[in-house]
N, C-alpha and C. Protein backbone atom coordinates (compact mmCIF):
# COMPACT_ATOMS: atom_id res chain seq x y z
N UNK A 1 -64.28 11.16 -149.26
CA UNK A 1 -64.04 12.42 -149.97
C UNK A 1 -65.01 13.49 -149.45
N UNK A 2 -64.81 14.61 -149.40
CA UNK A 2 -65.16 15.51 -148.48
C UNK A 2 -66.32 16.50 -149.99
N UNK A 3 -67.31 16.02 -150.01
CA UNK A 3 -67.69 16.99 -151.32
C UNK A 3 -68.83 18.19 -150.43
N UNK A 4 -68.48 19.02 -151.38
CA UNK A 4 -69.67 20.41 -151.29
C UNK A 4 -70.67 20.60 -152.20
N UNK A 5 -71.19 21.86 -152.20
CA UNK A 5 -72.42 21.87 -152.57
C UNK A 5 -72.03 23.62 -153.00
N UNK A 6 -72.42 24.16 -154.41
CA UNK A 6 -71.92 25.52 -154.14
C UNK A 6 -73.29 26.21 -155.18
N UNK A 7 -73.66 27.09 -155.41
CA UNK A 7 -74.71 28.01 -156.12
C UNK A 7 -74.15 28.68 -156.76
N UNK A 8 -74.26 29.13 -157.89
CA UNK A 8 -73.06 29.99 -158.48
C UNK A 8 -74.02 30.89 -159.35
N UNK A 9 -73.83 31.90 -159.64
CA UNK A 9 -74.41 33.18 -160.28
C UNK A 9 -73.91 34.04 -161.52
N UNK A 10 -74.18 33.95 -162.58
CA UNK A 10 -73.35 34.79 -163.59
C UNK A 10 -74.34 35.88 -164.32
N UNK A 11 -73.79 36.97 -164.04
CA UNK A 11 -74.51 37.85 -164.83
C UNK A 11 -73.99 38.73 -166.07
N UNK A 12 -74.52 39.40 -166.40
CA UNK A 12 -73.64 39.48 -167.80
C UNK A 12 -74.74 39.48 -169.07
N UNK A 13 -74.11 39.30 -169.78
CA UNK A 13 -73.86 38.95 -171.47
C UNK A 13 -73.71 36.95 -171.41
N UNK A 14 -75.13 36.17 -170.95
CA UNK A 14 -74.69 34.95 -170.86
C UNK A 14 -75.64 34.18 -171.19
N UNK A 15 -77.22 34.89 -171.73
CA UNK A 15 -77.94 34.17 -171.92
C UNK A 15 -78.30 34.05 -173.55
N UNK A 16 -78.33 32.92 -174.37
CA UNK A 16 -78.66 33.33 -175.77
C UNK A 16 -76.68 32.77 -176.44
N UNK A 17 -76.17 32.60 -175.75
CA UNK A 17 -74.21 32.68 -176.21
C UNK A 17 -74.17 31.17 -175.57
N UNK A 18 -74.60 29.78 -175.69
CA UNK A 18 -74.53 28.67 -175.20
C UNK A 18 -73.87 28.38 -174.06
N UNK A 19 -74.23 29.06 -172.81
CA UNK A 19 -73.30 29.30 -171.70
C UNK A 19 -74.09 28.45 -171.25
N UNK A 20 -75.46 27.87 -171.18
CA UNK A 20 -75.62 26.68 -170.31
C UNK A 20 -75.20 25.13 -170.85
N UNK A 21 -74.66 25.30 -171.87
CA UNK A 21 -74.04 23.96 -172.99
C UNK A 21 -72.53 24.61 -171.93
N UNK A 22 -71.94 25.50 -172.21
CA UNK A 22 -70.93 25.39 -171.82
C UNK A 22 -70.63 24.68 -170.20
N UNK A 23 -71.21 25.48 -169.52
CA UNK A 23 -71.38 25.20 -168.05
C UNK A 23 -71.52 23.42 -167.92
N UNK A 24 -72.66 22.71 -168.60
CA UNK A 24 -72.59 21.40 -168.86
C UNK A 24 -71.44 20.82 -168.99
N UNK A 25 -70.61 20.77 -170.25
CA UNK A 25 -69.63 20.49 -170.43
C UNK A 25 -68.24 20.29 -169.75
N UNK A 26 -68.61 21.75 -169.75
CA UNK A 26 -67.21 21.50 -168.36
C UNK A 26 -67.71 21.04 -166.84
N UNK A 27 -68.87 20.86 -166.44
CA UNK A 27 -69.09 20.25 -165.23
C UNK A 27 -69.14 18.70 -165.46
N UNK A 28 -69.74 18.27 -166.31
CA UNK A 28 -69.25 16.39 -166.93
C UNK A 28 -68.61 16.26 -167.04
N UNK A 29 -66.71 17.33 -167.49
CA UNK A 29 -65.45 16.97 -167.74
C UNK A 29 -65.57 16.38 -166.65
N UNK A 30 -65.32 17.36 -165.29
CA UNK A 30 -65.24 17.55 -164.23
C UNK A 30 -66.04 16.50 -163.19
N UNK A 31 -66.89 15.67 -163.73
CA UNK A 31 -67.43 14.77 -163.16
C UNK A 31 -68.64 15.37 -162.22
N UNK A 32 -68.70 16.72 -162.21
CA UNK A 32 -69.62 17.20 -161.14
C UNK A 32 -71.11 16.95 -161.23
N UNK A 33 -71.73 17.22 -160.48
CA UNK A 33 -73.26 16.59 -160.73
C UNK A 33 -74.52 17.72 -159.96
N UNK A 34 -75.59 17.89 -160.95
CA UNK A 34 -76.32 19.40 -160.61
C UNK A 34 -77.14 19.81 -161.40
N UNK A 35 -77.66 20.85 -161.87
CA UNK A 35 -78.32 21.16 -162.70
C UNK A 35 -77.45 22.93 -162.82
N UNK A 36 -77.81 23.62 -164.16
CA UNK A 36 -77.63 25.07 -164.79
C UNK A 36 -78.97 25.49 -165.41
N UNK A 37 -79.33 26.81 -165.13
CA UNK A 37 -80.43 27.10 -165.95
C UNK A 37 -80.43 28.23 -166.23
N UNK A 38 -81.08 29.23 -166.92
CA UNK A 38 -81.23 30.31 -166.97
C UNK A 38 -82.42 31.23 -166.41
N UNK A 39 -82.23 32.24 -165.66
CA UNK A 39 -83.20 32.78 -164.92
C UNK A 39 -83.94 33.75 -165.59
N UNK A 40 -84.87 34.33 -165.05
CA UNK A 40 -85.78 35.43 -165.75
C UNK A 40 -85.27 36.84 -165.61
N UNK A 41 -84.22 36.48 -164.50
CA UNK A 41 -83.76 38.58 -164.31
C UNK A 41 -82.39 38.13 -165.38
N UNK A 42 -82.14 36.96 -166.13
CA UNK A 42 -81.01 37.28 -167.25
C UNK A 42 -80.07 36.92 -166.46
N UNK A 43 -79.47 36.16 -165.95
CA UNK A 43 -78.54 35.48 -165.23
C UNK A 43 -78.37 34.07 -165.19
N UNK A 44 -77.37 33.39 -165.19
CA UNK A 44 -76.84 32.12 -165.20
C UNK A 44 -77.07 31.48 -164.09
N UNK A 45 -77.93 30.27 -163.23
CA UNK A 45 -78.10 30.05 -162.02
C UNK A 45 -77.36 28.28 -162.49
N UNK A 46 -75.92 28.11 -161.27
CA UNK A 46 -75.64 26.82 -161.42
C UNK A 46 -75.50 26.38 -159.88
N UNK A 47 -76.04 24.95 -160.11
CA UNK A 47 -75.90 24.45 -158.27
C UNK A 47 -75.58 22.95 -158.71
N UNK A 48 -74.08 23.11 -158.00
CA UNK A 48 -73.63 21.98 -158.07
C UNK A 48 -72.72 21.27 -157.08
N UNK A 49 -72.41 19.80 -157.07
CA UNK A 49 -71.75 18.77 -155.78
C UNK A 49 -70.74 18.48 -156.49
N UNK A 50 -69.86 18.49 -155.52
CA UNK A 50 -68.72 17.89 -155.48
C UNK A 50 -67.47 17.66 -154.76
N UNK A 51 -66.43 17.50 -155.18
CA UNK A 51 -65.04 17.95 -154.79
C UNK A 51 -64.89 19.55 -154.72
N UNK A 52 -64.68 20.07 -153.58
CA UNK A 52 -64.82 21.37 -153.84
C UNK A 52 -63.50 22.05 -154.52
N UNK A 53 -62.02 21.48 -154.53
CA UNK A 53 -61.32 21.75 -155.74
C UNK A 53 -61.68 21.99 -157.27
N UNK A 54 -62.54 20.37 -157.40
CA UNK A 54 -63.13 20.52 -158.84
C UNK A 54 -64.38 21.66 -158.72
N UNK A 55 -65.21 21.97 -157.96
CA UNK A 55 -66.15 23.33 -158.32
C UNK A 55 -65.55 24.27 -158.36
N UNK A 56 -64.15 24.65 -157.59
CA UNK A 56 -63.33 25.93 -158.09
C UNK A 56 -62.83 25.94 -159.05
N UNK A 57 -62.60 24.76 -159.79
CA UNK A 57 -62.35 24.68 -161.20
C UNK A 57 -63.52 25.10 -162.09
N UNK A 58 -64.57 24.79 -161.95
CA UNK A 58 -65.79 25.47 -162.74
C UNK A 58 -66.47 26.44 -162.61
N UNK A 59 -65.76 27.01 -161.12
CA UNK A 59 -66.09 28.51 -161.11
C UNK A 59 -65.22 29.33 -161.93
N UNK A 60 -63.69 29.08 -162.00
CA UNK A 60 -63.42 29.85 -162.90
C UNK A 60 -63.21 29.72 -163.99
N UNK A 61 -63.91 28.44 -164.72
CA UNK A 61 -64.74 28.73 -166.26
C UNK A 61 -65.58 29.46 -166.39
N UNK A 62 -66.53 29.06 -165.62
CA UNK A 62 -67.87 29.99 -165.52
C UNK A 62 -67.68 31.46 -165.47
N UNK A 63 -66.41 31.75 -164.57
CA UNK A 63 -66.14 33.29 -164.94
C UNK A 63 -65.77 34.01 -166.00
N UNK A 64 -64.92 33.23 -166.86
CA UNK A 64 -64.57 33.43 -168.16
C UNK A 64 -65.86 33.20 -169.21
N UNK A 65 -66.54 32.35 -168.94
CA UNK A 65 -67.62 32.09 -169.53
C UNK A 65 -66.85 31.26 -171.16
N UNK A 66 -68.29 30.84 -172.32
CA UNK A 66 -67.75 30.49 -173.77
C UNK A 66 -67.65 31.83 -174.21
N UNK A 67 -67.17 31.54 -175.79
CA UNK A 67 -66.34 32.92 -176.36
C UNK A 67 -67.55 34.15 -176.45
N UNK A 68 -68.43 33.57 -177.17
CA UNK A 68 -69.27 35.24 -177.32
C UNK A 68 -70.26 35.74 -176.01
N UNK A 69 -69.92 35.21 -174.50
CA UNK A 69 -70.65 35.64 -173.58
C UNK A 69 -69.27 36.66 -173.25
N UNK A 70 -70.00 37.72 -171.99
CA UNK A 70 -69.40 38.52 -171.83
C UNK A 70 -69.61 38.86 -170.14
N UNK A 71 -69.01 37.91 -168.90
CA UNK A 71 -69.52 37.89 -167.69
C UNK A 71 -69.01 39.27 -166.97
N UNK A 72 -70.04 39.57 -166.37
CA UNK A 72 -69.60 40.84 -165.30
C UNK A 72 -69.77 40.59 -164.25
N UNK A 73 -70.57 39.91 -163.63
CA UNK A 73 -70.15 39.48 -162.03
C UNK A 73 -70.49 38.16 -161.82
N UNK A 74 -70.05 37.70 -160.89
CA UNK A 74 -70.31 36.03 -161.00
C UNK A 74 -70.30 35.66 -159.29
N UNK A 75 -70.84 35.01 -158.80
CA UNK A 75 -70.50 34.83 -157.67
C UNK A 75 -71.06 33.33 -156.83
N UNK A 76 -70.53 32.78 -155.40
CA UNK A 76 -70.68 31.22 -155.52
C UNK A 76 -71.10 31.38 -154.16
N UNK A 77 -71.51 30.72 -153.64
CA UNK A 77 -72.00 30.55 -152.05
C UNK A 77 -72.14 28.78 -151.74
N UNK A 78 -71.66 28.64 -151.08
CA UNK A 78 -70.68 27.43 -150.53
C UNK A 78 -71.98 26.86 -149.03
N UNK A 79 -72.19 25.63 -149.60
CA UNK A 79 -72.74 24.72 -148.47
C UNK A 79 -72.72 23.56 -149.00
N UNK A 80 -72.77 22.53 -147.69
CA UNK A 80 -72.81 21.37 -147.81
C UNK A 80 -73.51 20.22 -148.67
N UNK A 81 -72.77 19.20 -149.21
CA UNK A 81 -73.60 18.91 -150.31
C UNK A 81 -74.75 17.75 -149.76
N UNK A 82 -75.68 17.75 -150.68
CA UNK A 82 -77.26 16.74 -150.37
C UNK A 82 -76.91 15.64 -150.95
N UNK A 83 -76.27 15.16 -152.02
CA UNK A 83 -76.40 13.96 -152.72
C UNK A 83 -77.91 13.97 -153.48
N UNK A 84 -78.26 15.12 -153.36
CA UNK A 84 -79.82 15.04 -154.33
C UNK A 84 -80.01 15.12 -156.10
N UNK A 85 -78.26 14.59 -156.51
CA UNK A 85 -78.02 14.59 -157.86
C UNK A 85 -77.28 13.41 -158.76
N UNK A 86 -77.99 13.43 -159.70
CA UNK A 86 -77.29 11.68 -160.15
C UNK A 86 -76.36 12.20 -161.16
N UNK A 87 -76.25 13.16 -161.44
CA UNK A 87 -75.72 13.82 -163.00
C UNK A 87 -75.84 15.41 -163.01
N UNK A 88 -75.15 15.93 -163.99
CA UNK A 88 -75.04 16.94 -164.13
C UNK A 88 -76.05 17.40 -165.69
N UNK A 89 -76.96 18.34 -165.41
CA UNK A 89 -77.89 18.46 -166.76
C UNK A 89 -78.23 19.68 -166.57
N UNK A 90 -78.68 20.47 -168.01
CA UNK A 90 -79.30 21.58 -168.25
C UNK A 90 -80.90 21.45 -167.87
N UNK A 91 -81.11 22.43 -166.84
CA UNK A 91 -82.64 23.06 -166.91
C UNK A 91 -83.30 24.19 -167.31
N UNK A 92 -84.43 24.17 -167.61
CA UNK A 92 -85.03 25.03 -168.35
C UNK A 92 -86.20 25.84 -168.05
């Protein structure tokens, strides 16, 4: 299976609205494996492996974001994956 590796960026209305519970969630549906955290300039930072079908699937959750976030730009940058992840978890 051919997996990737992608960085993904959400800015917005996303920190404080359980968008890194969300992001979790749907990346364990998804089987993907990585970490999400929240940054200091107020942005959503997710880096995650996989099937790169299934990360386009969680990019466009992540764009929609959960109900009371409010995303305005979001964006993913695509490289090869490390295998440097056993699971998918929130960091802090």
């Amino acid at each position: 299976m051919d997996l990737k590796r992608a960085e993904i960026i959400a800015d917005g209305l996303v920190q404080g609205v359980g968008f890194r519970y969300f992001v979790y969630k749907n990346a364990t549906r998804l089987g993907l494996k990585g970490y999400v955290k929240n940054l200091y300039t107020g942005e959503v930072y997710t880096i995650v492996e996989g099937p790169a079908y299934l990360i386009e699937e969680l990019y466009k959750n992540i764009k929609i974001g959960p109900v009371h976030a409010d995303v305005k730009n979001c964006t993913i940058k695509w490289s090869e994956a490390k295998n440097e992840f056993s699971r998918f978890e929130i960091g802090f």
